[in-house]
N, C-alpha and C. Protein backbone atom coordinates (compact mmCIF):
# COMPACT_ATOMS: atom_id res chain seq x y z
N UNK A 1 95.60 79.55 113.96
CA UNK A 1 94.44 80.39 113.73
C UNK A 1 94.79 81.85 114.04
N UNK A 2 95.48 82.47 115.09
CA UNK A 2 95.82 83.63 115.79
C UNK A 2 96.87 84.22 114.54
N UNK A 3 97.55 83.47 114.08
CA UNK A 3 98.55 83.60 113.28
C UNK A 3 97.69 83.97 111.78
N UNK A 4 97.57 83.14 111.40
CA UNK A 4 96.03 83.45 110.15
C UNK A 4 95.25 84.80 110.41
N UNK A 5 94.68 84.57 111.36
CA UNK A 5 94.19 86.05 111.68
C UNK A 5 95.06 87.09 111.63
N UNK A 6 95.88 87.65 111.91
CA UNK A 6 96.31 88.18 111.95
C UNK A 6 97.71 88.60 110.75
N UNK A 7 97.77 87.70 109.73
CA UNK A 7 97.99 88.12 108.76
C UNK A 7 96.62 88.72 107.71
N UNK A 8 95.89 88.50 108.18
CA UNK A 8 94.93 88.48 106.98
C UNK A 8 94.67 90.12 107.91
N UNK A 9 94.59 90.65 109.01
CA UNK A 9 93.93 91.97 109.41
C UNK A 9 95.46 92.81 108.85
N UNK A 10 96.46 92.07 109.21
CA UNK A 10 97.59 92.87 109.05
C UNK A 10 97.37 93.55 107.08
N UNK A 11 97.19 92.67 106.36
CA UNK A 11 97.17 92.93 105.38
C UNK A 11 95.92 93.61 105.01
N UNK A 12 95.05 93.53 105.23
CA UNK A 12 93.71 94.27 105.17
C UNK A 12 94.01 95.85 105.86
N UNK A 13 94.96 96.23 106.79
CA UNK A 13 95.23 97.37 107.14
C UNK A 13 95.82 98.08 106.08
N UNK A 14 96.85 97.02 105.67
CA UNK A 14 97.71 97.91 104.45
C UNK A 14 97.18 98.41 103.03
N UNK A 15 96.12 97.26 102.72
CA UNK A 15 94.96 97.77 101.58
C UNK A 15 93.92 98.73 102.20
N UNK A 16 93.99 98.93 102.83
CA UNK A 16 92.92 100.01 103.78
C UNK A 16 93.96 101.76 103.60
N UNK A 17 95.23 101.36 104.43
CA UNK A 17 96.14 102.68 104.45
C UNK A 17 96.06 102.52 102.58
N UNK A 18 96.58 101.77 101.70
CA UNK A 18 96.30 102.38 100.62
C UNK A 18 95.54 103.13 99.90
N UNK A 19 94.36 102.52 99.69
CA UNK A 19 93.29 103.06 99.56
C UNK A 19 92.39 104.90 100.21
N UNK A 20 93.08 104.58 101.40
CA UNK A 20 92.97 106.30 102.21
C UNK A 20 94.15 107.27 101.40
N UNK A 21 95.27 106.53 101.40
CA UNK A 21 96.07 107.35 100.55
C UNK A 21 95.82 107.97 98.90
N UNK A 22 95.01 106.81 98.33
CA UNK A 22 94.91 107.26 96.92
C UNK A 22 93.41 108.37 96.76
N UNK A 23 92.89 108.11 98.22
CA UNK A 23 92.09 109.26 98.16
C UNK A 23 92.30 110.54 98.87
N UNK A 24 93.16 110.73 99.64
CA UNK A 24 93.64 111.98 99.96
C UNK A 24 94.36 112.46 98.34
N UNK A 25 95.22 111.46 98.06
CA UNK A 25 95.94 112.08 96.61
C UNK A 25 94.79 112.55 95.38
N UNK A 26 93.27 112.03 95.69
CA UNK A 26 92.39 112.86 94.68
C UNK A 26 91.97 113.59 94.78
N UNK A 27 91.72 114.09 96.25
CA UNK A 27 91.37 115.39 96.67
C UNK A 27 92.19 116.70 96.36
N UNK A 28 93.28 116.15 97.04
CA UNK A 28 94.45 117.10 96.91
C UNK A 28 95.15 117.56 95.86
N UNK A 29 95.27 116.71 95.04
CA UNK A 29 95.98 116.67 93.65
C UNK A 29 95.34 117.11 92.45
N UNK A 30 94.11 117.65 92.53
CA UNK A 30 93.20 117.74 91.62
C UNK A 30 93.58 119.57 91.52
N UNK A 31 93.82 120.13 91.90
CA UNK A 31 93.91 121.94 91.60
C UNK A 31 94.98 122.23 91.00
N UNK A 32 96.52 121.11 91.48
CA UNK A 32 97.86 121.17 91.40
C UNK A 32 98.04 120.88 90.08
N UNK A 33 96.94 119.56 89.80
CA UNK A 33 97.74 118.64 88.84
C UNK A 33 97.13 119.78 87.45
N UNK A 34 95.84 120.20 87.85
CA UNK A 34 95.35 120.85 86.91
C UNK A 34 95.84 122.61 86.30
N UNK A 35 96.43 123.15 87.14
CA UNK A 35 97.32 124.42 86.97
C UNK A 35 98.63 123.56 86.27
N UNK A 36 98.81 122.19 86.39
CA UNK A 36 100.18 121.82 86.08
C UNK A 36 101.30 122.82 86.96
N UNK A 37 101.15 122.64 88.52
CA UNK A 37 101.89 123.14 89.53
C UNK A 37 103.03 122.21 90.20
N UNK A 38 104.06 122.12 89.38
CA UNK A 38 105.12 120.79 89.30
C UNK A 38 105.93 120.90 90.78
N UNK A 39 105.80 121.84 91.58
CA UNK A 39 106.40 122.01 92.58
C UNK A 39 105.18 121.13 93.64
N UNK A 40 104.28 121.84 94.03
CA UNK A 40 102.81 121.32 94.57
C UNK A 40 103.05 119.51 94.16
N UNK A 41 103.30 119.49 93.37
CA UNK A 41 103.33 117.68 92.80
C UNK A 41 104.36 117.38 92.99
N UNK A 42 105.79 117.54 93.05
CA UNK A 42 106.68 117.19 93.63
C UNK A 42 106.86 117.15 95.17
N UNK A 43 106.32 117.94 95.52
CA UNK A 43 106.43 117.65 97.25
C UNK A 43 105.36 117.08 97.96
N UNK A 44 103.94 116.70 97.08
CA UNK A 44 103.20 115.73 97.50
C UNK A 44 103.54 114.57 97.31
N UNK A 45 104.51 114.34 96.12
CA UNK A 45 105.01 112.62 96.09
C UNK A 45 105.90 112.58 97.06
N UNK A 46 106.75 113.39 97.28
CA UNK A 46 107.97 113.24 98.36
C UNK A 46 107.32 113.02 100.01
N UNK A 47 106.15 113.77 100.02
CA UNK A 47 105.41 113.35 101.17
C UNK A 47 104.77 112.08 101.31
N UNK A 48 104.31 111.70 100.16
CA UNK A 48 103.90 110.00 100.84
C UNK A 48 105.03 109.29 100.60
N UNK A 49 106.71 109.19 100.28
CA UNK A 49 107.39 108.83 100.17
C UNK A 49 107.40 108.75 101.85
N UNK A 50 107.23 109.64 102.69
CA UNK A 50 107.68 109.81 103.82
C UNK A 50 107.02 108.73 104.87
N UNK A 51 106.25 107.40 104.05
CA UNK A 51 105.58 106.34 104.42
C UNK A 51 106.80 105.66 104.26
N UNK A 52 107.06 104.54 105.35
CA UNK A 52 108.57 103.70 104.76
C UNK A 52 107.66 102.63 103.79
N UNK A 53 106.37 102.01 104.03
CA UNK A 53 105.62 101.35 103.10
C UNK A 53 105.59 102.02 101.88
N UNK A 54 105.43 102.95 101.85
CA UNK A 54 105.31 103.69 99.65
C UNK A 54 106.64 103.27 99.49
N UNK A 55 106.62 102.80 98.11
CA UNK A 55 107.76 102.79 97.18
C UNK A 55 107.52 103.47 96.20
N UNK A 56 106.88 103.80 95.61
CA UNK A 56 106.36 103.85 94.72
C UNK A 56 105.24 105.20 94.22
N UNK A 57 105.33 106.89 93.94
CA UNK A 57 104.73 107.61 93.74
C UNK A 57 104.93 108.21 91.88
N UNK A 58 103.75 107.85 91.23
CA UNK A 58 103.66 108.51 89.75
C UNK A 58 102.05 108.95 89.44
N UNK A 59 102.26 110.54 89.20
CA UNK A 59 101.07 111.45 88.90
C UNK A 59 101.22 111.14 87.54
N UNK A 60 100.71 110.97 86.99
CA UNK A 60 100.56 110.85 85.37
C UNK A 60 99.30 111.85 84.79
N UNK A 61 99.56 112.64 83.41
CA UNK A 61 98.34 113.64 83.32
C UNK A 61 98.47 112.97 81.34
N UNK A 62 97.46 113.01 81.07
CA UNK A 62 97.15 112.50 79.60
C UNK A 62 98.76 110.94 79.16
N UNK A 63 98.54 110.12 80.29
CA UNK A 63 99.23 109.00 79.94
C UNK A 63 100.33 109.35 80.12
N UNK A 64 101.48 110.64 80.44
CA UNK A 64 102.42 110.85 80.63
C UNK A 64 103.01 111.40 81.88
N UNK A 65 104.47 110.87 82.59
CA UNK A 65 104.32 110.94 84.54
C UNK A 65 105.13 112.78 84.47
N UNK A 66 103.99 113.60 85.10
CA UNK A 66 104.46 114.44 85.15
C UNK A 66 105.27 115.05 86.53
N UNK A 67 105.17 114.40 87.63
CA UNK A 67 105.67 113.80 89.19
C UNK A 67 105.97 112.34 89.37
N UNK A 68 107.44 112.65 90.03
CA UNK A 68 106.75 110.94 90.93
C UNK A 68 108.25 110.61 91.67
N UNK A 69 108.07 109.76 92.49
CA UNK A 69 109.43 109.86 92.90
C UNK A 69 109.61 107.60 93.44
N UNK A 70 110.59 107.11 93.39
CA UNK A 70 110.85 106.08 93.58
C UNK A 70 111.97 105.80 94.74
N UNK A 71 111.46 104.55 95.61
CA UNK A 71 112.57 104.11 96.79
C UNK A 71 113.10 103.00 96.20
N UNK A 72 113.93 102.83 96.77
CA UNK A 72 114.34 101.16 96.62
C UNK A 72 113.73 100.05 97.27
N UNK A 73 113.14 99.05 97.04
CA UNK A 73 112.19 98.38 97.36
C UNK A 73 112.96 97.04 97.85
N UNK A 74 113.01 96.05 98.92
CA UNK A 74 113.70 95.13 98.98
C UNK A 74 112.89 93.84 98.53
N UNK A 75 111.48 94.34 98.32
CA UNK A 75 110.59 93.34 98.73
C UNK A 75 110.07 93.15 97.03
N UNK A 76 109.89 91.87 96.58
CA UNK A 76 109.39 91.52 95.70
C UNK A 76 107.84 91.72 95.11
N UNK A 77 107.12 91.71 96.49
CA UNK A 77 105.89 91.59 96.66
C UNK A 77 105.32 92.81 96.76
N UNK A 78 104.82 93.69 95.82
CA UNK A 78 104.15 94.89 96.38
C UNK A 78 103.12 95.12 95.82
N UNK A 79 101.95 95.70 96.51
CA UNK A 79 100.79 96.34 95.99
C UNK A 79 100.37 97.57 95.60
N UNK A 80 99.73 97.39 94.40
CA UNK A 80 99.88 98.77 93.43
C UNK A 80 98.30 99.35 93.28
N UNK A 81 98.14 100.07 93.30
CA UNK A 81 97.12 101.14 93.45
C UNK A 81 97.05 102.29 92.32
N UNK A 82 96.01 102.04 91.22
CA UNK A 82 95.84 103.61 90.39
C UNK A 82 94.47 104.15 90.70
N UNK A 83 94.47 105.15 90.74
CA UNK A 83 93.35 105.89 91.01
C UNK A 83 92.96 107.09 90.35
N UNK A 84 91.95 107.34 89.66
CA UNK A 84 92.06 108.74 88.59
C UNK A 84 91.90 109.93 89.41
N UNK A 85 92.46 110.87 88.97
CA UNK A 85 92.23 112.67 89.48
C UNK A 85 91.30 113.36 88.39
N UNK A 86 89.96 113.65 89.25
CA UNK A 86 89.11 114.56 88.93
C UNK A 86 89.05 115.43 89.30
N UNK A 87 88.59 116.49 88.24
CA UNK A 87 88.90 118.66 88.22
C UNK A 87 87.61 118.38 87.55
N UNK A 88 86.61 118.65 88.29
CA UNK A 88 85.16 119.41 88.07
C UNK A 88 84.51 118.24 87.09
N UNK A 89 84.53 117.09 87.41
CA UNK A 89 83.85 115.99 86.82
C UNK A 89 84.84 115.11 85.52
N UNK A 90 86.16 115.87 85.38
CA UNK A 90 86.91 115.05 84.53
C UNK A 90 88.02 114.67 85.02
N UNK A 91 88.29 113.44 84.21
CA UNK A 91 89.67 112.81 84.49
C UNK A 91 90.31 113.97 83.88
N UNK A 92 91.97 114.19 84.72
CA UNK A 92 92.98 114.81 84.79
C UNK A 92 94.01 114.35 84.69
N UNK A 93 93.78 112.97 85.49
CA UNK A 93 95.12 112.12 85.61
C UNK A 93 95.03 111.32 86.59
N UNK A 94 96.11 110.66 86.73
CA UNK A 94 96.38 109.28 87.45
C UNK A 94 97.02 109.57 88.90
N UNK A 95 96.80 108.44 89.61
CA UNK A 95 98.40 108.62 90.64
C UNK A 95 98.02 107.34 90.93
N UNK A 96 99.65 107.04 90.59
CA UNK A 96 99.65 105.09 90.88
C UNK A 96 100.42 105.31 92.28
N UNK A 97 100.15 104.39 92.80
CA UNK A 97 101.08 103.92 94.10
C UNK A 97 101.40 102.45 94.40
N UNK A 98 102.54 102.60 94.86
CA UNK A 98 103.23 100.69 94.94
C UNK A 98 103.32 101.19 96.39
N UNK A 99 103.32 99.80 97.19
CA UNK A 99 103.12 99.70 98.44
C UNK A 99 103.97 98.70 98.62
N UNK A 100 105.08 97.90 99.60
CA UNK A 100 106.02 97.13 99.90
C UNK A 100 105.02 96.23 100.90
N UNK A 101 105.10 95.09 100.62
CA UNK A 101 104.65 94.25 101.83
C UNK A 101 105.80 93.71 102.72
N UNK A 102 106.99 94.12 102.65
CA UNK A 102 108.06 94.21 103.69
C UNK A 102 107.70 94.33 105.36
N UNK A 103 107.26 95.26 104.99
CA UNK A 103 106.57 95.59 106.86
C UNK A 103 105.41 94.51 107.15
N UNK A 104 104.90 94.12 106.23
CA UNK A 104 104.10 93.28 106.77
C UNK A 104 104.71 91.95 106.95
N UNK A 105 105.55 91.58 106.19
CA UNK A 105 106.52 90.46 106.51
C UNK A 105 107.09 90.49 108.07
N UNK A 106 107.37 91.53 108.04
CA UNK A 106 108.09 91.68 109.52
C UNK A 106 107.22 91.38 110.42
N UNK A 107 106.23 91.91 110.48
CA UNK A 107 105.34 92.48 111.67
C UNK A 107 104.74 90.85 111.89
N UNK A 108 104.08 90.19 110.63
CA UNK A 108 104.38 88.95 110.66
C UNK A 108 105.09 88.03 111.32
N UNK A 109 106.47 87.74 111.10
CA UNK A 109 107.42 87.34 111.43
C UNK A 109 107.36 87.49 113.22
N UNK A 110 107.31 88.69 113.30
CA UNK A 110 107.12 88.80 114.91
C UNK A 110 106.19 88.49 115.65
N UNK A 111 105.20 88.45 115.36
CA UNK A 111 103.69 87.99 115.74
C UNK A 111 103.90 86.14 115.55
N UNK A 112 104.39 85.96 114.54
CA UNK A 112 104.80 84.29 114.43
C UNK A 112 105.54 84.26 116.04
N UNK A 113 107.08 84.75 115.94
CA UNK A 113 107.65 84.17 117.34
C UNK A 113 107.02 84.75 118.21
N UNK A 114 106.10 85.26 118.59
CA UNK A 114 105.36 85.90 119.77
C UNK A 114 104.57 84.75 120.09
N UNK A 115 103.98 84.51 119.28
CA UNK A 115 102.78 82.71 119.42
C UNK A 115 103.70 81.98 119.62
N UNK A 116 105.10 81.39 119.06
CA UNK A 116 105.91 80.47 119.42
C UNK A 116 106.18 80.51 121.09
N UNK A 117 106.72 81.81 121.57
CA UNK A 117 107.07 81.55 122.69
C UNK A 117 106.37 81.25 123.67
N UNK A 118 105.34 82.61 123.25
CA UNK A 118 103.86 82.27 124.53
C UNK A 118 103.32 80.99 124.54
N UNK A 119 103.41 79.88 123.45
CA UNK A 119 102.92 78.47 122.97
C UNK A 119 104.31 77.76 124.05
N UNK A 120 105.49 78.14 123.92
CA UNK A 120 106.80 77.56 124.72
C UNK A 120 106.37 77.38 126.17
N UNK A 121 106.31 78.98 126.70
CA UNK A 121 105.86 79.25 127.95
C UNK A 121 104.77 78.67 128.37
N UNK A 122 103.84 78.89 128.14
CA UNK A 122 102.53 77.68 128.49
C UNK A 122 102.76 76.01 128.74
N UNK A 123 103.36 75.39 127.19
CA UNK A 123 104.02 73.88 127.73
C UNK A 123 104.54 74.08 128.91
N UNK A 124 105.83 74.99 128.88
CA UNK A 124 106.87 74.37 130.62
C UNK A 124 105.93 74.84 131.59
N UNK A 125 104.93 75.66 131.54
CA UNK A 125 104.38 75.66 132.71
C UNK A 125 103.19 74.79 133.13
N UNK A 126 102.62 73.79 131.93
CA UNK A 126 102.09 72.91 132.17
C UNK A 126 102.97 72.00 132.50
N UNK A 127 103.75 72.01 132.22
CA UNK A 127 104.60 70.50 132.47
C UNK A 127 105.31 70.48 133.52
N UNK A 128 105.82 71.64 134.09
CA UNK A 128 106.42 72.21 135.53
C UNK A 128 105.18 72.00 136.42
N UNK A 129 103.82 72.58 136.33
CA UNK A 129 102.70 71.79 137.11
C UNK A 129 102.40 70.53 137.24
N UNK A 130 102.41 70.16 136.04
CA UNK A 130 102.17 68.52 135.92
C UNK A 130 103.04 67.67 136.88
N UNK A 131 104.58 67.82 136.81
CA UNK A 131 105.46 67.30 137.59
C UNK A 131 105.21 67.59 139.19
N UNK A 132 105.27 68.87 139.57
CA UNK A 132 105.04 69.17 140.77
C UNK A 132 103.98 68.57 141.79
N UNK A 133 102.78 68.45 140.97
CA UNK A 133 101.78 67.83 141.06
C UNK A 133 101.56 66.29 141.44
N UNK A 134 102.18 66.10 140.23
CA UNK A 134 102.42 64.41 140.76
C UNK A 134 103.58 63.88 141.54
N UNK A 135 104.77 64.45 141.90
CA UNK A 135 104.76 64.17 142.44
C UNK A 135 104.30 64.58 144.01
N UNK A 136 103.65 65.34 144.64
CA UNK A 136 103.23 65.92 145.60
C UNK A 136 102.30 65.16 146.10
N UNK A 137 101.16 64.90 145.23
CA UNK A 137 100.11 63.98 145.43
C UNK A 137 100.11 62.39 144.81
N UNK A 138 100.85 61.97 144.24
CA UNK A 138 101.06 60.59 143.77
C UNK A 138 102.34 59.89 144.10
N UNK A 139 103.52 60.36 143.79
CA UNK A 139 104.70 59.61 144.34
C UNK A 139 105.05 59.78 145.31
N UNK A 140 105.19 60.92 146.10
CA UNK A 140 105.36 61.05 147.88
C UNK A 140 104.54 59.83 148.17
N UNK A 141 103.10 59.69 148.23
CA UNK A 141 102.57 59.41 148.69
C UNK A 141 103.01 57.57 148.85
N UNK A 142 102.84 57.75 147.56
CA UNK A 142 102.71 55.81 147.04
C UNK A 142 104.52 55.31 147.82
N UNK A 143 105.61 56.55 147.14
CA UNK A 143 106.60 56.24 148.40
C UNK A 143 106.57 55.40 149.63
N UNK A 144 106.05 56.83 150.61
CA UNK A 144 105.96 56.47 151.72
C UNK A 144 104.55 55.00 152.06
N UNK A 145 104.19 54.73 151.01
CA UNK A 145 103.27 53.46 151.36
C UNK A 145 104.28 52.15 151.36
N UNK A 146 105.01 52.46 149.97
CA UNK A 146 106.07 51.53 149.61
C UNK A 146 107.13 51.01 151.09
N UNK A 147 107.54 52.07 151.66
CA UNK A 147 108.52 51.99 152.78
C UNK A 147 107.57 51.21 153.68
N UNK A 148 106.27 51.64 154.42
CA UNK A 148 105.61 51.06 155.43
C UNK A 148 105.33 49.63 154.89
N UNK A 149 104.91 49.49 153.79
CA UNK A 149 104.94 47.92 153.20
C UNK A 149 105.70 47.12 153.33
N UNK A 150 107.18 47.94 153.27
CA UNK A 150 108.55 47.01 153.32
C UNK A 150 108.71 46.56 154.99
N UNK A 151 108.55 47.71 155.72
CA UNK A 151 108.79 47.18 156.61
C UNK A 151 108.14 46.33 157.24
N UNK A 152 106.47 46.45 156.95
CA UNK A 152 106.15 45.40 157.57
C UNK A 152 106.33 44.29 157.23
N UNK A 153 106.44 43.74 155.94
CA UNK A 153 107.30 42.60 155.15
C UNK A 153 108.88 42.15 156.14
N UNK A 154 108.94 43.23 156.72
CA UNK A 154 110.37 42.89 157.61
C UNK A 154 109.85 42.80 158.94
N UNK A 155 108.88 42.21 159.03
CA UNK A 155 108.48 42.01 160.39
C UNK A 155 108.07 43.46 161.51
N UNK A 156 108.31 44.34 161.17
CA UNK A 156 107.61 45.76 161.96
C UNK A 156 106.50 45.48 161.83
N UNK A 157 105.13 44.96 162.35
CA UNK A 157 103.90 45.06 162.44
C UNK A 157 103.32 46.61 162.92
N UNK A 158 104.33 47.39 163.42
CA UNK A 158 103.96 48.70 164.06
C UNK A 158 104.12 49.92 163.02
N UNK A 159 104.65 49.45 161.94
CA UNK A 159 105.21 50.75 160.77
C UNK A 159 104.26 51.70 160.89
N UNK A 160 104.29 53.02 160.97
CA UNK A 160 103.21 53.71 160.75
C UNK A 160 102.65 53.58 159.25
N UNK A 161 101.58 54.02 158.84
CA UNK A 161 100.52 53.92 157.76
C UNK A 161 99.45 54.95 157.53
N UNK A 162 99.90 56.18 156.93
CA UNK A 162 98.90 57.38 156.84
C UNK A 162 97.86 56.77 155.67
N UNK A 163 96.74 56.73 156.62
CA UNK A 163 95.15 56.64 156.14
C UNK A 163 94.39 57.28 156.05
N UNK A 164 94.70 59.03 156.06
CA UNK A 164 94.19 60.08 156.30
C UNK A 164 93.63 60.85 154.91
N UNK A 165 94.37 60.19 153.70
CA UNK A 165 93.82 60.20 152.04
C UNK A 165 92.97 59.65 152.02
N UNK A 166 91.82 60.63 151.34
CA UNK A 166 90.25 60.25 150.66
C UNK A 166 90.53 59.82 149.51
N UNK A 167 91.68 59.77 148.96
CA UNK A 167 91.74 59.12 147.49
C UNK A 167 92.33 58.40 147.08
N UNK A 168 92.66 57.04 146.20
CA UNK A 168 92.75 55.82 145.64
C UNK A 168 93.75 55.45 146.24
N UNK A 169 94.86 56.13 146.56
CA UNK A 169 95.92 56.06 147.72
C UNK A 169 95.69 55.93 148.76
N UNK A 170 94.85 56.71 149.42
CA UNK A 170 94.32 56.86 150.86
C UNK A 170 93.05 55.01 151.07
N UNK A 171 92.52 54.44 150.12
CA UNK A 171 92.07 53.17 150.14
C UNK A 171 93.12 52.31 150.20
N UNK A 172 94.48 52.33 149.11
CA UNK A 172 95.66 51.00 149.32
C UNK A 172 95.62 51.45 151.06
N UNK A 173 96.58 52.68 151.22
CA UNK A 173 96.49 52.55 152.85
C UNK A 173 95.97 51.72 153.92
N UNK A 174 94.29 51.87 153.71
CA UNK A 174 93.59 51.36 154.82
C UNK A 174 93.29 49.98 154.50
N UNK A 175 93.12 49.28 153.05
CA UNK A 175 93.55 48.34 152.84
C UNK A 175 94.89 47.71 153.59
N UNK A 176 95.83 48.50 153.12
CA UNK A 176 97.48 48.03 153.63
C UNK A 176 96.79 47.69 155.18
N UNK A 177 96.41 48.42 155.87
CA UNK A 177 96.59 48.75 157.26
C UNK A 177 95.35 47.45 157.99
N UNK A 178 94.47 47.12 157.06
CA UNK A 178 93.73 46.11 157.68
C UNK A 178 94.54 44.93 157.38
N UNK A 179 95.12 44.69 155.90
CA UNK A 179 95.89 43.46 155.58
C UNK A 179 97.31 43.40 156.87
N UNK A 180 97.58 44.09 157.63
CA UNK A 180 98.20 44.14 158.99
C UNK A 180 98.06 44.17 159.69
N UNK A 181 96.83 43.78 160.06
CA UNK A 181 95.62 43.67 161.37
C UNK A 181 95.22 41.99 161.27
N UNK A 182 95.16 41.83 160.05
CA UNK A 182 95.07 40.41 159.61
C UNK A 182 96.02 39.46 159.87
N UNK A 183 96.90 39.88 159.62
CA UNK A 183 98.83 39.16 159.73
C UNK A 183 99.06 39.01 161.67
């Protein structure tokens, strides 16, 4: 579930950062694209390049890319984003953006062995309690009943016999200890 969750916010961040991006690029891009200011548009694609997530920047003005710049992408999986540029109520143009889900793979990936281990750590420390536990309060105990049993089986009627347990152990005891009162 932690794991689920958290792919699904992880990825909802990255359609979120997209989406903020393709609207800063309509704000901004709308005076540049419209003077046709190829410098202004070249160093705004090179700036969201400066996301290691963008792969992917193309201004396009009447269907043709008049900016744009491309990374190398390792990732198969990417999400693409067009969004129109408006200058005083008209379309102007485009700006597509591809987005790598690489980082989210990762970030993924790590959040996976993060639950693995903390899931690791929890078992041995239940199971390091569990052991400690029993034996502290169950096999010490039943032990040392075992030994006083034997011996009195060997004729010691005097073995000592701790009867001082309130619990299911502490009854064999006083049991034990009357069945040697009996003998």
């Amino acid at each position: 579930v932690a794991i689920f969750i958290n792919v699904r916010r992880i990825d909802a961040d990255l359609e979120n950062q997209l989406d903020n991006t393709a609207k800063i690029a309509q704000v901004s891009l709308a005076l540049p694209l419209w003077n046709l200011d190829q410098a202004t548009l070249d160093h705004f694609a090179e700036a969201l390049l400066l996301d290691e997530s963008v792969v992917s920047v193309k201004i396009l003005s009447e269907g043709r890319t008049v900016a744009g710049r491309v990374r190398f992408s390792r990732s198969s999986q990417n999400l693409v984003k067009s969004s129109d540029i408006l200058y005083q109520g008209n379309k102007i143009g485009t700006i597509e953006l591809v987005v790598s889900r690489e980082n989210v793979k990762e970030e993924i990936i790590f959040n996976i062995l993060g639950i693995i281990a903390l899931t690791i750590l929890i078992i041995a420390a239940i199971s390091l309690t569990s052991i400690v536990i029993t034996r502290r309060y169950i096999a010490r105990p039943l032990l040392e009943l075992q030994n006083s049993a034997g011996l009195i089986a060997g004729g010691n009627l005097e073995a000592p016999i701790d009867t001082t347990s309130q619990d299911e152990i502490g009854h064999l005891a006083r049991d034990l200890n009357v069945m040697r009162g009996s003998i």
